[in-house]
Each structure stands twice: as structure tokens, then as C-alpha cells.
N, C-alpha and C. Protein backbone atom coordinates (compact mmCIF):
# COMPACT_ATOMS: atom_id res chain seq x y z
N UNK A 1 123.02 144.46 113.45
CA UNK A 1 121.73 143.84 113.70
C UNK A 1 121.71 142.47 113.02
N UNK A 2 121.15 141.33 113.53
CA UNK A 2 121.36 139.55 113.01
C UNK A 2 119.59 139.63 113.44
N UNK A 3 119.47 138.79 112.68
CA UNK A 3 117.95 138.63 112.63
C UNK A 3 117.49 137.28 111.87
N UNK A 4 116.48 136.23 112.69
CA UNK A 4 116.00 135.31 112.25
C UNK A 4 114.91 134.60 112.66
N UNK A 5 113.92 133.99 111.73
CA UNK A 5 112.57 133.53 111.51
C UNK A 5 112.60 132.46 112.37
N UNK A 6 111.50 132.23 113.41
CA UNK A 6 111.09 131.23 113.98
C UNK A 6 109.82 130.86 113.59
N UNK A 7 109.54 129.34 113.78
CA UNK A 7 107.74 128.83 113.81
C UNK A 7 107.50 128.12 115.26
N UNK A 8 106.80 128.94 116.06
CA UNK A 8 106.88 128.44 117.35
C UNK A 8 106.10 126.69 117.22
N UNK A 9 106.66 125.90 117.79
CA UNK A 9 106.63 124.54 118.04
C UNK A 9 105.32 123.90 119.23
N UNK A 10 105.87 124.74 120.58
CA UNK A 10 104.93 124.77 121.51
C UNK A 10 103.60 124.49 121.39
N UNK A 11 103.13 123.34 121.70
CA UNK A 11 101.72 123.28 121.68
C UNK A 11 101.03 124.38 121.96
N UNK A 12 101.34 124.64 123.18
CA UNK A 12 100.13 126.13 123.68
C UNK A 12 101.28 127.72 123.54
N UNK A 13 101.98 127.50 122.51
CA UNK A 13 102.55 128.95 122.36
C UNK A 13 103.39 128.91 123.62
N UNK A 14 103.60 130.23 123.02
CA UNK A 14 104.09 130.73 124.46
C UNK A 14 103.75 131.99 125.24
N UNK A 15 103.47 130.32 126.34
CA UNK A 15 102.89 130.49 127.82
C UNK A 15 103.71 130.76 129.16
N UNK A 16 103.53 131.07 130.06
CA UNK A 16 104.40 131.29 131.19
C UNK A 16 105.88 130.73 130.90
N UNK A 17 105.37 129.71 130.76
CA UNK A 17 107.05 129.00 131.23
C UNK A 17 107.95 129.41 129.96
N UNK A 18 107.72 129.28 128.63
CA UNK A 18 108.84 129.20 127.85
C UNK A 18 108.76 130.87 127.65
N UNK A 19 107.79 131.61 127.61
CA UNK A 19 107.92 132.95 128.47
C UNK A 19 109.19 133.46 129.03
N UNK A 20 109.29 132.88 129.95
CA UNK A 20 109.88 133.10 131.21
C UNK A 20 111.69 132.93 131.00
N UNK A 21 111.41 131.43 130.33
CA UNK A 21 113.17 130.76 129.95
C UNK A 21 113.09 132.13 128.43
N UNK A 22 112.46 132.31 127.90
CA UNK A 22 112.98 133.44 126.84
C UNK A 22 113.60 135.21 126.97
N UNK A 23 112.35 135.05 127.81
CA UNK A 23 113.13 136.40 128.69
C UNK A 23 114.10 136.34 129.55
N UNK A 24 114.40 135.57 130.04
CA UNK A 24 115.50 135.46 131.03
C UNK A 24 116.69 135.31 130.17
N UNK A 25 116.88 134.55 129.02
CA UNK A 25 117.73 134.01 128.09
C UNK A 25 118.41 135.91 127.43
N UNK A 26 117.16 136.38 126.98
CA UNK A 26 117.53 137.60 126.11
C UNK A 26 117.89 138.44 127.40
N UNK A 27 117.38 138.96 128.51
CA UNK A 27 117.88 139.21 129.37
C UNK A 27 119.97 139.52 130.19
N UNK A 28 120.36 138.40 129.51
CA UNK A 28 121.74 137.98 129.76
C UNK A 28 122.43 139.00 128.63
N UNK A 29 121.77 139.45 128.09
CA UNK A 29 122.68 140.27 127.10
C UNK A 29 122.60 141.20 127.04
N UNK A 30 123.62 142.55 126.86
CA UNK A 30 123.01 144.05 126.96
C UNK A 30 122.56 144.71 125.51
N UNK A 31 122.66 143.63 124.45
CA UNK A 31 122.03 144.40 123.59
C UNK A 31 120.34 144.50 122.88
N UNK A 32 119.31 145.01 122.52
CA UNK A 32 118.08 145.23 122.16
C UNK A 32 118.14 143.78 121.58
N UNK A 33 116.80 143.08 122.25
CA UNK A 33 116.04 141.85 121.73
C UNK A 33 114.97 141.95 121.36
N UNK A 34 114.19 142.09 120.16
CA UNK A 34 112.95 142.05 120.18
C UNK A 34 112.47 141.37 119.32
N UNK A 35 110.88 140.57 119.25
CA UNK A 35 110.34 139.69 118.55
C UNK A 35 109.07 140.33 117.94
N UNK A 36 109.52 140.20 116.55
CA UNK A 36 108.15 140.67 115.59
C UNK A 36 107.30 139.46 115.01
N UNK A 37 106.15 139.72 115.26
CA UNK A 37 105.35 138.94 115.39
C UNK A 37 103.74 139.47 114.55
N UNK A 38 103.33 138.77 113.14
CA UNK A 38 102.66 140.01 112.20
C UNK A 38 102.84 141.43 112.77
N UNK A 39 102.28 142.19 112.83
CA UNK A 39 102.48 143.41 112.98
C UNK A 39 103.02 144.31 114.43
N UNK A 40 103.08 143.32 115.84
CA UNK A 40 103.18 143.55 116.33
C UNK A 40 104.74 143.69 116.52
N UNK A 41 105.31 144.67 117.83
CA UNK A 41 106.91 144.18 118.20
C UNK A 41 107.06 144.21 119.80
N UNK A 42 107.55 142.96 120.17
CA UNK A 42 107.82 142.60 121.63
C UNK A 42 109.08 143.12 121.69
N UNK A 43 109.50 142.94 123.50
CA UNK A 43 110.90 143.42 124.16
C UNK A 43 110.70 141.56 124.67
N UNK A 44 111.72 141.43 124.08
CA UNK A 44 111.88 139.95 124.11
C UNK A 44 112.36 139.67 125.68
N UNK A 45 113.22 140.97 126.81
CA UNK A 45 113.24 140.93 127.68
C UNK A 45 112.07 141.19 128.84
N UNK A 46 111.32 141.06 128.49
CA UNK A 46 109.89 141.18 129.34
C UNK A 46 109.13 140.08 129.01
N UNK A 47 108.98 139.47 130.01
CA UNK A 47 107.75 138.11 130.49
C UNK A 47 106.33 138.60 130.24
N UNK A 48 106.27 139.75 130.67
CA UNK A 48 104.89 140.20 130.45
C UNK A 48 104.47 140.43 129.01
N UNK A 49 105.41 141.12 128.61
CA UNK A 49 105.43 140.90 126.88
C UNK A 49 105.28 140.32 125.74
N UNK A 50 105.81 139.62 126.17
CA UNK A 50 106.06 138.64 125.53
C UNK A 50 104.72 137.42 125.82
N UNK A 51 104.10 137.36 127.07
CA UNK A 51 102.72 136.85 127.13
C UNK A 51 101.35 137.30 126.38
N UNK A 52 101.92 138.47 126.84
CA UNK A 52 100.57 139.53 126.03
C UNK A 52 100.56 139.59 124.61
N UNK A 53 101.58 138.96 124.05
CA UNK A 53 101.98 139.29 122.59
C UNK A 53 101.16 138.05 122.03
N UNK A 54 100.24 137.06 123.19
CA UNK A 54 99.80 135.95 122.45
C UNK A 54 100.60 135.11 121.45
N UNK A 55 101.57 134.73 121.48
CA UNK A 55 101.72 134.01 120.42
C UNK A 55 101.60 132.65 120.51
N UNK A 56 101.26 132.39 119.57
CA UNK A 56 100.28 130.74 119.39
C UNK A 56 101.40 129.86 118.28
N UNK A 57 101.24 128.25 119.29
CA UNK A 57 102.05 127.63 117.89
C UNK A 57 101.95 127.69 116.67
N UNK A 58 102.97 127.68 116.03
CA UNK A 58 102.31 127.58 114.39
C UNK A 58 103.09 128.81 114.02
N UNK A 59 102.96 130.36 114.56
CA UNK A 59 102.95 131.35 114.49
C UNK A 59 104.81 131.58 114.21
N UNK A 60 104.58 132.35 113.09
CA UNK A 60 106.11 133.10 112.76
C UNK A 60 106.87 133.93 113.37
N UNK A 61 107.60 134.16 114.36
CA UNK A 61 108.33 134.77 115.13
C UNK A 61 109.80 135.37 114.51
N UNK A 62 110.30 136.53 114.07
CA UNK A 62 111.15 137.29 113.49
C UNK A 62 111.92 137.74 115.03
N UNK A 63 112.96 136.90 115.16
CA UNK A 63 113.73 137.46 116.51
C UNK A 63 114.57 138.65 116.00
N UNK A 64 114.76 139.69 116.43
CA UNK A 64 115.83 140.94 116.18
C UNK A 64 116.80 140.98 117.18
N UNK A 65 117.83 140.66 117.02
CA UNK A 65 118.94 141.08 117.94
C UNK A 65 120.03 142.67 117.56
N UNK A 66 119.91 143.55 118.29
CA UNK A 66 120.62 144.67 118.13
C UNK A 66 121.82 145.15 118.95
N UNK A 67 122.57 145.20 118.68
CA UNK A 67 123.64 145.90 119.81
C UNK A 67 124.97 144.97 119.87
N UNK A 68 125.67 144.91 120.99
CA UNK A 68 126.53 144.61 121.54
C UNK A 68 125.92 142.80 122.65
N UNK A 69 126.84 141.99 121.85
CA UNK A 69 126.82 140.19 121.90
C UNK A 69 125.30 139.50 120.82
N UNK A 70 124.61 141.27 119.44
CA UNK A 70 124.10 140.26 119.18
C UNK A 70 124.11 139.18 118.94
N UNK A 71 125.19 138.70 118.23
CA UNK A 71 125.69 137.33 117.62
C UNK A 71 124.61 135.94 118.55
N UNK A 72 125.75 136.49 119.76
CA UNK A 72 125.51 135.24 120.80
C UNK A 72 124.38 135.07 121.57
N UNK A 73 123.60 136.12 121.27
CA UNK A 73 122.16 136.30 121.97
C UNK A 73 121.25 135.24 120.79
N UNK A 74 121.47 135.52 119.74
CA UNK A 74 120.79 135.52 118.49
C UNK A 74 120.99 133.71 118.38
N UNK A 75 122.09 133.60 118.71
CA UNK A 75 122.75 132.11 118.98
C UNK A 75 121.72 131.17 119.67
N UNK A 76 121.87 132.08 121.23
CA UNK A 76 120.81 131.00 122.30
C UNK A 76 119.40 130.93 121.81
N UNK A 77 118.99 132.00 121.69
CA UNK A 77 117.62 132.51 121.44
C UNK A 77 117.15 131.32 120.38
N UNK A 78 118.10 131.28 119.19
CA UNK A 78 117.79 130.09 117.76
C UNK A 78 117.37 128.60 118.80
N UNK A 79 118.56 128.23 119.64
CA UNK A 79 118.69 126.79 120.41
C UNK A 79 117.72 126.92 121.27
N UNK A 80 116.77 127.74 121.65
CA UNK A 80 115.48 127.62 122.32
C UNK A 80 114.28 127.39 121.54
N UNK A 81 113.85 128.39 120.46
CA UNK A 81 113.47 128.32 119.43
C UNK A 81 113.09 126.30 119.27
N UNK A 82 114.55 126.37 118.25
CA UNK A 82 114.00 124.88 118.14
C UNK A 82 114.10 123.41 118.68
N UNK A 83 114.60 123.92 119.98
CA UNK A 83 114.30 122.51 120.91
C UNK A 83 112.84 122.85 121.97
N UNK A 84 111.75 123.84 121.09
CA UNK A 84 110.32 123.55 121.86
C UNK A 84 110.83 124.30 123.37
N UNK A 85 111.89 125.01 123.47
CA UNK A 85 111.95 125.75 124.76
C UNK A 85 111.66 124.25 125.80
N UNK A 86 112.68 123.51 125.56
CA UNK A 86 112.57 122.31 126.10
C UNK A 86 111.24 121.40 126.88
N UNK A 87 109.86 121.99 125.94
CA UNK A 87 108.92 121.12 126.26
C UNK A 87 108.67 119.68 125.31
């Protein structure tokens, strides 16, 4: 298990779109992605989830990568993180 702290950047959190490029990103990998977020825990592979999870800029994001390619999941996931999910 590799695990690391984000501060989402995103003006309006994340909303549909960087949503969307996050799940799709964790998606590519077969091992457990999930984002803890205060008390809550997302499936970092679900759009819907990851919407509903509200998270607002500013906000601390604990990515968990588990399994098999965490490394390289944990990798992309960081390079989205802090290039603002290219907004």
C-alpha cells in the first residue's frame, strides 16, 4: 500500500471534469484506489463518487493506492493532483 496527501488546487474542487480525468486515470489500474477525505472514503474509480464526495479546493485529499501497479497509479494520480488536473 503507497499513500499520499493532496491539497486540491481547483478553484471549484472537484467538479465533473477533473472528476472524470481522475477516475478514468485510477481506472487504468487493477489495483484498489481510494481517496480519504476527513472522515469520509471514496473509490477513486467512480465519477459519481468521487462528485458526491464534495470536495472543495483547499481540502486535504489522502490518495490510497492498494494492490498490484500501486506504485504507478500513485505516480499519475500525484501528476494530476498538482498540475490543477490541468485547469
Amino acid at each position: 500500500m503507497v499513500t499520499e496527501k493532496f491539497t486540491v488546487k481547483n478553484e471549484q474542487g472537484l467538479h465533473m471534469r477533473p472528476a472524470g480525468v481522475l477516475s478514468k486515470a485510477a481506472a487504468k489500474y487493477p489495483c484498489e484506489v481510494k481517496l480519504n477525505v476527513g472522515d469520509k472514503q471514496i473509490n477513486a474509480k467512480s465519477i459519481m463518487m468521487i462528485i458526491g464526495g464534495c470536495i472543495k479546493c483547499g481540502m486535504e485529499v489522502e490518495v490510497v493506492c492498494n494492490g498490484e501497479q500501486e506504485t504507478e497509479c500513485l505516480a499519475e494520480l500525484k501528476e494530476l493532483f498538482l498540475s490543477g488536473f490541468g485547469e
